[in-house]
Protein backbone atom coordinates (compact mmCIF):
# COMPACT_ATOMS: atom_id res chain seq x y z
CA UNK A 1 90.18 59.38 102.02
CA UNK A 2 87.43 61.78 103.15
CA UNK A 3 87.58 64.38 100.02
CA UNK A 4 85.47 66.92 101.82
CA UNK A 5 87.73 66.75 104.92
CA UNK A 6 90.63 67.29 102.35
CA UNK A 7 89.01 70.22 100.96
CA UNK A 8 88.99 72.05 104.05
CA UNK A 9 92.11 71.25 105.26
CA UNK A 10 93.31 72.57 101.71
CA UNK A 11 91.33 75.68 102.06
CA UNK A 12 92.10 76.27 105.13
CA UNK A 13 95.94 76.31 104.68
CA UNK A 14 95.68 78.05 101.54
CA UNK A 15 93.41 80.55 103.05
CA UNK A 16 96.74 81.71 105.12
CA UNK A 17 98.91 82.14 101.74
CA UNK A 18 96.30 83.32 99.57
CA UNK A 19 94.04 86.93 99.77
CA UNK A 20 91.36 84.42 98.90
CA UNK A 21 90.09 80.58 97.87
CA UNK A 22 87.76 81.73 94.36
CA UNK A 23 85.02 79.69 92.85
CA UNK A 24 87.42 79.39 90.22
CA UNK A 25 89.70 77.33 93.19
CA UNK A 26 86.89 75.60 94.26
CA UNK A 27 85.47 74.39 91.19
CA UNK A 28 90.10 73.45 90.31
CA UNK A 29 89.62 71.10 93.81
CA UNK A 30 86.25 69.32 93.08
CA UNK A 31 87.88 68.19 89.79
CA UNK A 32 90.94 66.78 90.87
CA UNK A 33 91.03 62.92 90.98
CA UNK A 34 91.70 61.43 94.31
CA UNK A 35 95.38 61.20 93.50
CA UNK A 36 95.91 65.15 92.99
CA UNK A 37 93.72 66.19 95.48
CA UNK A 38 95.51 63.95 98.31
CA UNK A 39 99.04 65.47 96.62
CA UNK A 40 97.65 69.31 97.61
CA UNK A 41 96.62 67.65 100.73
CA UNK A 42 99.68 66.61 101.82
CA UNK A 43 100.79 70.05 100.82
CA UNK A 44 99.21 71.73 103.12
CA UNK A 45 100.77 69.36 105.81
CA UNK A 46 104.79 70.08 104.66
CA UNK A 47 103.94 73.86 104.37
CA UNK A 48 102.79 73.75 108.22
CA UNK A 49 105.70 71.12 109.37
CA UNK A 50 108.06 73.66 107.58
CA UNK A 51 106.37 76.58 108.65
CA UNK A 52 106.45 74.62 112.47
CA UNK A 53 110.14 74.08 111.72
CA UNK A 54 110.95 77.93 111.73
CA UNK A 55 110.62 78.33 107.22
CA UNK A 56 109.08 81.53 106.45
CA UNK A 57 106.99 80.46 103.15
CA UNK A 58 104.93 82.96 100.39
CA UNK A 59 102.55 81.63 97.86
CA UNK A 60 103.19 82.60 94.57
CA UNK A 61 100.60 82.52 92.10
CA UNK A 62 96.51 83.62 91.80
CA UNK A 63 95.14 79.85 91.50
CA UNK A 64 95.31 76.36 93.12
CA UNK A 65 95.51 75.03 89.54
CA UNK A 66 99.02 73.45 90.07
CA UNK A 67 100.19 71.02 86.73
CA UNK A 68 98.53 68.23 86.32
CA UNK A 69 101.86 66.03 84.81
CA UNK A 70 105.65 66.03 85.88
CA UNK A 71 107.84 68.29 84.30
CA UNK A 72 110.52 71.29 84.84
CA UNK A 73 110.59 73.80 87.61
CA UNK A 74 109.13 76.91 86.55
CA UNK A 75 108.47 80.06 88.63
CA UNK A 76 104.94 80.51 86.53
CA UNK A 77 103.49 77.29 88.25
CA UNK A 78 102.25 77.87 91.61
CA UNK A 79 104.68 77.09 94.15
CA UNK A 80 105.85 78.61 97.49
CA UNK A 81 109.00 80.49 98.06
CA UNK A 82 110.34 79.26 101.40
CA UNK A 83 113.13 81.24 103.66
CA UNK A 84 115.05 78.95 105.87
CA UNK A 85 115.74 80.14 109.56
CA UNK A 86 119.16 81.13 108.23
CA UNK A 87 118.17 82.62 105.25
CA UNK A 88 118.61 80.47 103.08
CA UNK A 89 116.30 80.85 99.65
CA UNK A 90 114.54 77.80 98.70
CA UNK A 91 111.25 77.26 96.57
CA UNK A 92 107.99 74.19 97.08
CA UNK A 93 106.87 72.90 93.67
CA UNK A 94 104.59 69.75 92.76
CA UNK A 95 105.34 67.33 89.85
CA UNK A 96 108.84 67.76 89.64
CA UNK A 97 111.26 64.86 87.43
CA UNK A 98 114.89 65.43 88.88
CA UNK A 99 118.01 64.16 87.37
CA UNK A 100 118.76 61.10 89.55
CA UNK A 101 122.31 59.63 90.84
CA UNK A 102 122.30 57.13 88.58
CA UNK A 103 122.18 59.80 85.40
CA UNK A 104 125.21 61.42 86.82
CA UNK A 105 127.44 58.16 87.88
CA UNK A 106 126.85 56.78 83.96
CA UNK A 107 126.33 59.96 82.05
CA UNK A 108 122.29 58.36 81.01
CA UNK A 109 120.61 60.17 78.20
CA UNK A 110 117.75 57.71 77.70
CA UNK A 111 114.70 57.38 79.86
CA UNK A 112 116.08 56.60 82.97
CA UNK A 113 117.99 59.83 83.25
CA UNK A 114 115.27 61.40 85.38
CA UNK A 115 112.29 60.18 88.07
CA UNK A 116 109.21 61.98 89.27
CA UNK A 117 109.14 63.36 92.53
CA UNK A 118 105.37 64.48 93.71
CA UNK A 119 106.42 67.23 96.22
CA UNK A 120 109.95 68.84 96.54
CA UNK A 121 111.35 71.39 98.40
CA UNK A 122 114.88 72.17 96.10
CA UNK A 123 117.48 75.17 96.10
CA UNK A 124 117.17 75.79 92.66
CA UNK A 125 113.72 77.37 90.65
CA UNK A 126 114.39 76.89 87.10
CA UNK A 127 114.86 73.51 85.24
CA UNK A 128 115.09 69.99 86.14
CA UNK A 129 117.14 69.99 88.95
CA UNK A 130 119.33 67.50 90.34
CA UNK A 131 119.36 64.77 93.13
CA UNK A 132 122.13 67.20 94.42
CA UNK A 133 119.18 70.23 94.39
CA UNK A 134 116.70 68.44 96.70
CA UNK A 135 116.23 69.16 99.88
CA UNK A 136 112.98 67.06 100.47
CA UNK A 137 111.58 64.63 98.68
CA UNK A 138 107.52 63.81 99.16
CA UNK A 139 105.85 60.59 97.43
CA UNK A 140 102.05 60.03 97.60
CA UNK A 141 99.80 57.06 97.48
CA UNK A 142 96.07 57.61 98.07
CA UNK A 143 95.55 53.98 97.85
CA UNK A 144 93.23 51.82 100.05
CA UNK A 145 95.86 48.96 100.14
CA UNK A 146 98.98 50.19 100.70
CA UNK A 147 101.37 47.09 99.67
CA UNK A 148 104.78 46.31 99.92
CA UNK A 149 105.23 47.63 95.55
CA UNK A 150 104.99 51.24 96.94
CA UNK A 151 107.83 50.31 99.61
CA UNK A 152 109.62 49.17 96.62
CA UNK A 153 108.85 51.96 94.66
CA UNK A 154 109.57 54.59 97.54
CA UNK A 155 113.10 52.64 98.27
CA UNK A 156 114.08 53.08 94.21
CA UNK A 157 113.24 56.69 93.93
CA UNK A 158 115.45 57.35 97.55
CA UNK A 159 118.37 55.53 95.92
CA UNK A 160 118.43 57.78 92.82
CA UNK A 161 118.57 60.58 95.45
CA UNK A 162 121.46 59.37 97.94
CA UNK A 163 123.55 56.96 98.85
CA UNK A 164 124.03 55.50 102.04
CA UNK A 165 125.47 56.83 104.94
CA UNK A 166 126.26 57.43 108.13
CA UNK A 167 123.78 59.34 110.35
CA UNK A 168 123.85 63.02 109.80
CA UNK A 169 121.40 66.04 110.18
CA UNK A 170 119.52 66.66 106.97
CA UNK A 171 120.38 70.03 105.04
CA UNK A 172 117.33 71.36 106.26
CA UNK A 173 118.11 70.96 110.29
CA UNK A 174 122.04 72.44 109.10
CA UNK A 175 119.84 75.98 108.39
CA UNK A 176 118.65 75.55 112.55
CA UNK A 177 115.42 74.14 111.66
CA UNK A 178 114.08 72.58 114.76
CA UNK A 179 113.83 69.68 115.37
CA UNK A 180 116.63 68.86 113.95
CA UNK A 181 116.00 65.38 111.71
CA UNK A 182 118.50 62.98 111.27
CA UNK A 183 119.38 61.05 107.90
CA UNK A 184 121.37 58.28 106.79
CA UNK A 185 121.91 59.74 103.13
CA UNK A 186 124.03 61.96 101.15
CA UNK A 187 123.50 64.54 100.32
CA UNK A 188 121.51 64.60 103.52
CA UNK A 189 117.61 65.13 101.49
CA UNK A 190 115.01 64.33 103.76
CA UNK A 191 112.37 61.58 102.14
CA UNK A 192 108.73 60.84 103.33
CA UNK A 193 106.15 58.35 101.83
CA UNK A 194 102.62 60.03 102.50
CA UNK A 195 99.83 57.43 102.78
CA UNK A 196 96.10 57.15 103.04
CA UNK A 197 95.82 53.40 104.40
CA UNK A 198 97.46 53.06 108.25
CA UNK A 199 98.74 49.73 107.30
CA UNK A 200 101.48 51.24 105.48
CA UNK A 201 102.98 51.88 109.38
CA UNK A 202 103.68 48.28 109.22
CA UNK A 203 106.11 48.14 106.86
CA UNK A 204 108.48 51.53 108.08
CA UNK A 205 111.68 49.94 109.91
CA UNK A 206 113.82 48.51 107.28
CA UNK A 207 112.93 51.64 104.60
CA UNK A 208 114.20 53.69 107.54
CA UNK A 209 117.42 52.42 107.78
CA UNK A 210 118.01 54.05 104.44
CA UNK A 211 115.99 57.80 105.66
CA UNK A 212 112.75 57.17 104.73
CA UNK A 213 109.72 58.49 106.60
CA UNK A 214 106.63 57.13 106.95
CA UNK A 215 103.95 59.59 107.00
CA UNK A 216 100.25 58.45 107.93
CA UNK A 217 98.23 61.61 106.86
CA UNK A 218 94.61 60.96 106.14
CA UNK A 219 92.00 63.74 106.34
């Protein structure tokens, strides 16, 4: 990953949400690990595909300085309010832990009850919300080697979001966002798996059986 080249394309976006970027933002960026910085990265890439996909979408907050752990939604931590083509309200957070499938099926109160999602797009702004609350669902690996753990990994986190099922538009085209994406999950979240290393395209056609997307994005 070029980290200047994500810079820019960070500013840039931002640039369009925010009255300014502030040294105070650009000294936030230049200390973000790889990780982070590729996470606000592939921001900026949902907030144009949504944008491209008809969502009407407002920045709220002064700084880039998003959390730097999972947690809760909470309408202090920068995040965008989006506005479907339809009108329907929904909000863009980072670092979100949802209550999974699984928790509701067997009632879980231990560890397992909830997973970490890196970028969601949910109908909800407060709390953890639920598998039933996401809309979309973005995991990110700035690694160098993508391998077939993070396929794994990506397939476990989509199963505590859906089950299986027959091919549907996702919740997001039912609001007439165009193109309209098809899923085979319900509820019908979209799911991508945001990579640095193009060999991760080599290992996309069984993962999207179950409505996972592979997404190559490397600045």
């Amino acid at each position: 990953m070029d980290r200047n080249e994500a810079e820019k394309a960070i500013k840039a976006l931002f640039s369009q949400y925010k009255t300014r970027i502030t040294m105070t933002d650009d000294k936030v960026l230049k200390g973000l690990t790889d990780g982070k910085l590729y996470e606000l990265f592939v921001v900026s890439e949902v907030v144009q595909e949504l944008s491209a996909r008809g969502c009407r979408l407002v920045f709220q907050g002064s700084k880039l300085k998003f959390k730097g752990g999972p947690g809760m939604l909470k309408t202090s931590d920068p995040h965008f309010t989006v506005r479907a083509s339809d009108g329907t309200s929904l909000w863009l957070f980072v670092d979100i832990e949802f209550d999974t499938l699984g928790q509701q099926t067997m009632s879980a109160t231990d560890y397992s009850r909830r997973h970490e999602i890196d970028i969601v797009l949910v109908d909800t702004d407060a709390g953890f919300p639920t598998f039933e609350n996401i809309w979309l669902g973005v995991e990110c690996k700035a690694v160098a080697n993508f391998g077939k753990d993070l396929v794994k990994e990506a397939l476990g986190v989509r199963r505590e979001l859906s089950l299986l099922a027959a091919v549907q538009p996702s919740r997001l085209s039912l609001t007439e966002a165009t193109p309209s994406v098809d899923v085979t999950a319900n509820p019908a979240s979209e799911f991508w798996l945001a990579f640095i290393d193009p060999k991760g395209n080599y290992y996309s056609q069984s993962p999207a059986a179950f409505g996972i997307g592979f997404r190559y994005l490397n600045p």
